[in-house]
N, C-alpha and C. Protein backbone atom coordinates (compact mmCIF):
# COMPACT_ATOMS: atom_id res chain seq x y z
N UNK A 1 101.08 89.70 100.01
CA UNK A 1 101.00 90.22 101.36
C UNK A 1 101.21 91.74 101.28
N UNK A 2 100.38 92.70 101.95
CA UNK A 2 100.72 93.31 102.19
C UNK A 2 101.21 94.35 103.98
N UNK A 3 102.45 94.90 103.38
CA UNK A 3 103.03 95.22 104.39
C UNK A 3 103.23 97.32 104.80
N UNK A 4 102.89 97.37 105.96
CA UNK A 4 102.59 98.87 106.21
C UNK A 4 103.40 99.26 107.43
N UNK A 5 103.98 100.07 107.04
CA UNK A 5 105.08 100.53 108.27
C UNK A 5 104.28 101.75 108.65
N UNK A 6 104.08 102.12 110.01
CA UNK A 6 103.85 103.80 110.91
C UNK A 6 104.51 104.09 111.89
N UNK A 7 104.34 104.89 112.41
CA UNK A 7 104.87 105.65 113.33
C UNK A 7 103.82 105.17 114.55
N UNK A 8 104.13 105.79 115.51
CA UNK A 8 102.56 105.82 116.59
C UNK A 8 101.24 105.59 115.85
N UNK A 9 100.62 105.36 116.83
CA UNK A 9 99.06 106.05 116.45
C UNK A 9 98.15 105.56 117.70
N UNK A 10 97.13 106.77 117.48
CA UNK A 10 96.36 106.74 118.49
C UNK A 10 95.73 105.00 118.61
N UNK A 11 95.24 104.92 119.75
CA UNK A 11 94.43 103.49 120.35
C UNK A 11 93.48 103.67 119.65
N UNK A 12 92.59 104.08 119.10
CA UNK A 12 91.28 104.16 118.26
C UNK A 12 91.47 103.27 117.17
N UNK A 13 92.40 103.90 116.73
CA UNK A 13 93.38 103.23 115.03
C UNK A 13 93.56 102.22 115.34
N UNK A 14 94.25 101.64 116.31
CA UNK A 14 94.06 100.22 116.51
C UNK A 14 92.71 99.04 116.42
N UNK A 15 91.53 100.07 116.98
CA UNK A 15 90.18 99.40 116.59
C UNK A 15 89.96 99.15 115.25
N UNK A 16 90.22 100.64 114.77
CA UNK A 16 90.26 100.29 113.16
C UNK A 16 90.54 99.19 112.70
N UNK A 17 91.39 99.20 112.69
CA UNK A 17 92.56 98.15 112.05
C UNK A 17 91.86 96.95 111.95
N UNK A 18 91.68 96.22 113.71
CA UNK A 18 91.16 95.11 114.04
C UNK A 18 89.78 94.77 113.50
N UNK A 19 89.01 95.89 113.41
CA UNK A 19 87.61 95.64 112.48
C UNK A 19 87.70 95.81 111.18
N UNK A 20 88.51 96.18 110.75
CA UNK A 20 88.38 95.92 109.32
C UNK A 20 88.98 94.51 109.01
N UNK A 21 90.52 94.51 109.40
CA UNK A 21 91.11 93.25 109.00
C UNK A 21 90.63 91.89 109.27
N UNK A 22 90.16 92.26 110.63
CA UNK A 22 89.69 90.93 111.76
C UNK A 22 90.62 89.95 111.33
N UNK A 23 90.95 89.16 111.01
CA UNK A 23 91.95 88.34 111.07
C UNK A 23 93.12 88.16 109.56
N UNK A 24 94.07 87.57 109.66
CA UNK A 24 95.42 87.40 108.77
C UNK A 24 96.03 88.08 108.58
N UNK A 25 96.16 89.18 109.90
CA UNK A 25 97.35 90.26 109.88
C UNK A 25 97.95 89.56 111.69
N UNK A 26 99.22 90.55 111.05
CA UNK A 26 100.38 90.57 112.09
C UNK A 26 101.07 91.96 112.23
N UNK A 27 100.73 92.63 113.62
CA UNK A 27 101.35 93.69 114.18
C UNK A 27 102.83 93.76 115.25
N UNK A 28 103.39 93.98 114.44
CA UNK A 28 104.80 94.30 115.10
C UNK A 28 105.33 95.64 115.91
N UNK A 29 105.75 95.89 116.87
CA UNK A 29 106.09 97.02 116.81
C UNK A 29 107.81 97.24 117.40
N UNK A 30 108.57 98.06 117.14
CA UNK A 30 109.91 98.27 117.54
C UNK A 30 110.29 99.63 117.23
N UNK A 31 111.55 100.00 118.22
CA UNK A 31 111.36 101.80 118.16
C UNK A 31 112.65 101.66 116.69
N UNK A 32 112.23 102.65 116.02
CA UNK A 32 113.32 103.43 115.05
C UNK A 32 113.49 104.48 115.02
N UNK A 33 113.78 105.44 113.98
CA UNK A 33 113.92 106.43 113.87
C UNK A 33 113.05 107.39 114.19
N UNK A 34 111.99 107.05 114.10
CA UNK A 34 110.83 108.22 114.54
C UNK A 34 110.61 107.89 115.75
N UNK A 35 110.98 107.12 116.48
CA UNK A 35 110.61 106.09 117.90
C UNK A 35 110.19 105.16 117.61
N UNK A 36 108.66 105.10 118.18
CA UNK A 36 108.19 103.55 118.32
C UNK A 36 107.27 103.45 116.77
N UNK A 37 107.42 102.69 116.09
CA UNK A 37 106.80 102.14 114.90
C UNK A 37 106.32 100.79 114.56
N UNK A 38 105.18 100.93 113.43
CA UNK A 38 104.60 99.26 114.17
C UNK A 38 104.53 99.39 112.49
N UNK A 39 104.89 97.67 112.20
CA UNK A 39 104.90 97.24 110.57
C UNK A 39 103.51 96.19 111.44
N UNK A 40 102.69 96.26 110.20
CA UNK A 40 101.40 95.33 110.18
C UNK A 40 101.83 94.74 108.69
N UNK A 41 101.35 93.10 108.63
CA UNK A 41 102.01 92.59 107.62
C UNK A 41 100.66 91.57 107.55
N UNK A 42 99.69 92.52 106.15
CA UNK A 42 98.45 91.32 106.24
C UNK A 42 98.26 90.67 105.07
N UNK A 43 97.92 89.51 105.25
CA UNK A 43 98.15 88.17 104.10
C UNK A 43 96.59 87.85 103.51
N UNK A 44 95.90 88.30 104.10
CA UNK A 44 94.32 88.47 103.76
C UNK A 44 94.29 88.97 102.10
N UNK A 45 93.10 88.84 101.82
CA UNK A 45 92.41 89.34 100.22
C UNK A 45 91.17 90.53 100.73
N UNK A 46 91.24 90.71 101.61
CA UNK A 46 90.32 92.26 101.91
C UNK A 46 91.33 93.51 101.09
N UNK A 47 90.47 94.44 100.42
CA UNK A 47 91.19 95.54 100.17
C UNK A 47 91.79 96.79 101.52
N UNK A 48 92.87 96.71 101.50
CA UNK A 48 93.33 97.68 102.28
C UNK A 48 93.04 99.10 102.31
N UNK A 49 92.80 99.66 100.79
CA UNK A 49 92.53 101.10 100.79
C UNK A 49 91.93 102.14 101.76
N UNK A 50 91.19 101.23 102.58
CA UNK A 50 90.13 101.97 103.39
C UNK A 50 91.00 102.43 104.72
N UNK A 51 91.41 101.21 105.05
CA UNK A 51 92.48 101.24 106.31
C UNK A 51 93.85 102.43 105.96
N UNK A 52 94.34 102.20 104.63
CA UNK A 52 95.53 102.99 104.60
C UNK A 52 95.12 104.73 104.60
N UNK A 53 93.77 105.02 104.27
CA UNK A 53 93.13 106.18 104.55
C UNK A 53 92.94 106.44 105.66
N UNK A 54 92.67 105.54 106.51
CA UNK A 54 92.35 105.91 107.69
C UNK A 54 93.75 106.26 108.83
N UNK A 55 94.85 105.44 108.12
CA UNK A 55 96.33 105.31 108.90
C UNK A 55 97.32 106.41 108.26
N UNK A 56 96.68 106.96 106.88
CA UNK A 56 97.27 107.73 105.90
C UNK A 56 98.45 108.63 106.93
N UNK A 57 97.93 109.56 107.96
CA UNK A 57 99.36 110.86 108.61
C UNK A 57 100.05 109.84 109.35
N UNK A 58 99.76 108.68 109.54
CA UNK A 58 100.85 107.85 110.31
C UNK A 58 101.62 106.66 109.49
N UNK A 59 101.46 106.35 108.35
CA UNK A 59 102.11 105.60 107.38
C UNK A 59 103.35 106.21 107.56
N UNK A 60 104.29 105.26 107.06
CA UNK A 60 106.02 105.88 106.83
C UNK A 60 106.09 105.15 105.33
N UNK A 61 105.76 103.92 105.53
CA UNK A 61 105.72 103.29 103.93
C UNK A 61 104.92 102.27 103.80
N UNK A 62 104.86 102.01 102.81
CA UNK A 62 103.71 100.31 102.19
C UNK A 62 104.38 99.15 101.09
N UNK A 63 103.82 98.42 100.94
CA UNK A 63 104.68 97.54 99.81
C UNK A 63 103.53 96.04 99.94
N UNK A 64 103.81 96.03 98.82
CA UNK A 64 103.33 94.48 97.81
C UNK A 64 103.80 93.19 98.13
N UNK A 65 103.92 92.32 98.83
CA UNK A 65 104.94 91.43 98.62
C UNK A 65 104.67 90.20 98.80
N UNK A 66 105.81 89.53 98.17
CA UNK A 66 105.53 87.83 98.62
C UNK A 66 105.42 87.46 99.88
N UNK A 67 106.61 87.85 100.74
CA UNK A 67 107.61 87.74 101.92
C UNK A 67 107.71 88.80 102.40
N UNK A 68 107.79 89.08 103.73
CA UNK A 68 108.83 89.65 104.41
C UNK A 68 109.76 90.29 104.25
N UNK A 69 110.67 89.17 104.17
CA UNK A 69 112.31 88.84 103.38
C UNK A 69 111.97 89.34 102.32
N UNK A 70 111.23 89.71 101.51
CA UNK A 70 111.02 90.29 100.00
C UNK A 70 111.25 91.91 99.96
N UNK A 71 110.34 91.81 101.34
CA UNK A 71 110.03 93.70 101.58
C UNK A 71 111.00 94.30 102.01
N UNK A 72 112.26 93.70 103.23
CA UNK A 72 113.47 93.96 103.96
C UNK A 72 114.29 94.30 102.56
N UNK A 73 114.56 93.40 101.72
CA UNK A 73 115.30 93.20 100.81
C UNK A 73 115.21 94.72 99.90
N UNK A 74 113.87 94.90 99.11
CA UNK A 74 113.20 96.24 99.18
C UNK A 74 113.82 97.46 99.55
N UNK A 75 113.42 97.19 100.70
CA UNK A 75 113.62 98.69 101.70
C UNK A 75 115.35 99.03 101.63
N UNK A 76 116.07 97.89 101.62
CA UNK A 76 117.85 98.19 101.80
C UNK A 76 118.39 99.15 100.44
């Protein structure tokens, strides 16, 4: 799975997202430190590269993972 933490981002980026991934992702969002930030957590076999270029000035971080619970664990 992979998992992508940002900051804001414009409504456009959101199209992005949705046309590339089209389905086996999950968008979260909750405010932190920068404010409002959204982790997308997609379980798909599409390559991401394209998307993380396109999300690149709004990324905060990325990660590999089995789980979730893998990536939390991670990040501490």
């Amino acid at each position: 799975m992979r998992v992508i933490v940002m900051r804001d981002y414009p409504d456009h980026l959101g199209i992005t997202i949705d046309n590339l991934l089209t389905e086996e992702y999950v968008l979260t969002g909750f405010y932190g430190d920068t404010g409002l930030e959204w982790v997308l957590e997609y379980r798909g076999t599409k390559d991401t590269t394209l998307l993380e270029l396109a999300l690149s000035e709004y990324i905060l971080d990325t990660a590999t993972v089995g789980t979730v619970g893998e990536y939390i664990r991670k990040s501490i």
